[in-house]
Protein backbone atom coordinates (compact mmCIF):
# COMPACT_ATOMS: atom_id res chain seq x y z
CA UNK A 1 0.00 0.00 0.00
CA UNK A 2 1.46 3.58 -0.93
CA UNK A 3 1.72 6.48 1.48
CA UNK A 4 -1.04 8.63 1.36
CA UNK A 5 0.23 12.32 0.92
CA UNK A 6 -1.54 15.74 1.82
CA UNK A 7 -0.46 19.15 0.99
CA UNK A 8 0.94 19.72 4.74
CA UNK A 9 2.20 16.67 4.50
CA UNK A 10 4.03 17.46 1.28
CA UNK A 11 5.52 20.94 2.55
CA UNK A 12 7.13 19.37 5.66
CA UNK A 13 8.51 16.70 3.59
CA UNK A 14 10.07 18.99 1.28
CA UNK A 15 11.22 21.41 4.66
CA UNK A 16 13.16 18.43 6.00
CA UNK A 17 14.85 17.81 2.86
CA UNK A 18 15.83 21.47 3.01
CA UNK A 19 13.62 22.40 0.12
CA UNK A 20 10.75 25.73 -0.08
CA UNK A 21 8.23 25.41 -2.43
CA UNK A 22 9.28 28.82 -4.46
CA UNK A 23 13.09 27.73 -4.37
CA UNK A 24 12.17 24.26 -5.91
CA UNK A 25 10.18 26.10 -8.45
CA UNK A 26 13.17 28.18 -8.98
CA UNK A 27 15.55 25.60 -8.86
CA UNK A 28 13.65 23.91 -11.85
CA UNK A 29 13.56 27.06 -13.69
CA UNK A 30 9.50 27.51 -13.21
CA UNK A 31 7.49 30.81 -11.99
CA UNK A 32 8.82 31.30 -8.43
CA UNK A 33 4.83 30.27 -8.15
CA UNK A 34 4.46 27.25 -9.70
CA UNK A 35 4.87 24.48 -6.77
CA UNK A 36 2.18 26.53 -4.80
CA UNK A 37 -0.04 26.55 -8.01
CA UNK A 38 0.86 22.69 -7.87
CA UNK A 39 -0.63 21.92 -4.37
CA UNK A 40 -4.00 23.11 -5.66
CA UNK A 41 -4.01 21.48 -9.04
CA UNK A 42 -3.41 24.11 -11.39
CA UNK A 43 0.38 23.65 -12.65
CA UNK A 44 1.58 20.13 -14.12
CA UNK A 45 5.53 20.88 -14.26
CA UNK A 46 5.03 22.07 -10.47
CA UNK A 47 3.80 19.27 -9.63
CA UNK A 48 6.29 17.35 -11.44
CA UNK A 49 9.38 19.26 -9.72
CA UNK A 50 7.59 18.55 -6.40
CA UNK A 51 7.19 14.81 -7.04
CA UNK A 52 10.96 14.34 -8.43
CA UNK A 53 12.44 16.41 -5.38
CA UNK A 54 10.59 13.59 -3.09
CA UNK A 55 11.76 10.80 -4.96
CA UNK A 56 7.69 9.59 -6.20
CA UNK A 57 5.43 10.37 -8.96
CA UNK A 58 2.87 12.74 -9.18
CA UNK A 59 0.17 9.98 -9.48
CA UNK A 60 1.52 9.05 -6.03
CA UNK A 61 1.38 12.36 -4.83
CA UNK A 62 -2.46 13.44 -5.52
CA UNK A 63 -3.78 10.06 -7.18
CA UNK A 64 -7.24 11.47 -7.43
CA UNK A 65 -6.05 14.13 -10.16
CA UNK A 66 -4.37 11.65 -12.25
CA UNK A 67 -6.96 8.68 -13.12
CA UNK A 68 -7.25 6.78 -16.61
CA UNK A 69 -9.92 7.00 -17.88
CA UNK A 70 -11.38 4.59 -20.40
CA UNK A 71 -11.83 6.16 -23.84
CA UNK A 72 -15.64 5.82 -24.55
CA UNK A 73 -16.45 3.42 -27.87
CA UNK A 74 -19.35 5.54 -28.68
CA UNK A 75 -17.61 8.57 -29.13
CA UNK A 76 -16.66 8.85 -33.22
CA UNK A 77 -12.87 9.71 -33.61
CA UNK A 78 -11.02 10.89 -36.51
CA UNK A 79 -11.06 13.35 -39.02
CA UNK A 80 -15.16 13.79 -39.39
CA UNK A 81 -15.60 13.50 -35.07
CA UNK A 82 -16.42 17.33 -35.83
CA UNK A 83 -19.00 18.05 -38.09
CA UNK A 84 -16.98 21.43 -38.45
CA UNK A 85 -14.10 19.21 -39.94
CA UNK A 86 -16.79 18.48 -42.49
CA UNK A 87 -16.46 21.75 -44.50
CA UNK A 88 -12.62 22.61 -44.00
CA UNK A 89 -12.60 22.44 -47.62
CA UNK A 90 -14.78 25.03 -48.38
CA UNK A 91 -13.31 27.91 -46.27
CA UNK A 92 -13.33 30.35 -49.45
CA UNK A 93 -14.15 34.31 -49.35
CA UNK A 94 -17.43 35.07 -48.18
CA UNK A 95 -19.40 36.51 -51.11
C-alpha cells in the first residue's frame, strides 16, 4: 500500500529535505509560483518538480487528479468527429 500524501504533509517533507516550495520552483527554472499553483491542481511541471524532489510520482502524490480514464467506444474519432471538420474544404471568401 502507498503512502497517502496531503499538501501539509508534502511541505514538511520537502522542509526536512531542506527544500521551499518557491526555491524548488526556482531551482527547476519555473514561476517562483508554480509548486504553490501545484498543491491546488493548477500547474503540471510544479507538480512534477515537487514529485521528483521527493523521490515519487505525481500519481503518487495526488492520485485522485491523475486517473485513466477509459476512452468511450461511442464517441466517433477521426477526421469527421467534428462536423466542423466536415467543411474545412470550403473555407473560401465570403461573397
Amino acid at each position: 500500500m502507498s503512502r497517502k500524501w496531503d499538501n501539509h504533509e508534502i511541505k514538511a517533507e520537502l522542509a526536512r529535505r531542506g527544500h521551499t516550495l518557491t526555491g524548488l520552483a526556482l531551482d527547476n527554472g519555473l514561476h517562483e509560483s508554480a509548486c504553490r499553483r501545484a498543491l491546488w491542481g493548477t500547474c503540471q511541471p510544479g507538480a512534477m518538480a515537487i514529485a521528483n524532489a521527493l523521490g515519487v510520482t505525481v500519481q503518487e502524490l495526488w492520485p485522485g487528479r491523475y486517473i485513466r480514464r477509459r476512452r468511450n467506444p461511442a464517441t466517433p474519432t477521426g477526421v469527421d468527429a467534428s462536423p466542423k471538420c466536415a467543411g474545412r474544404a470550403d473555407r473560401g471568401a465570403a461573397a
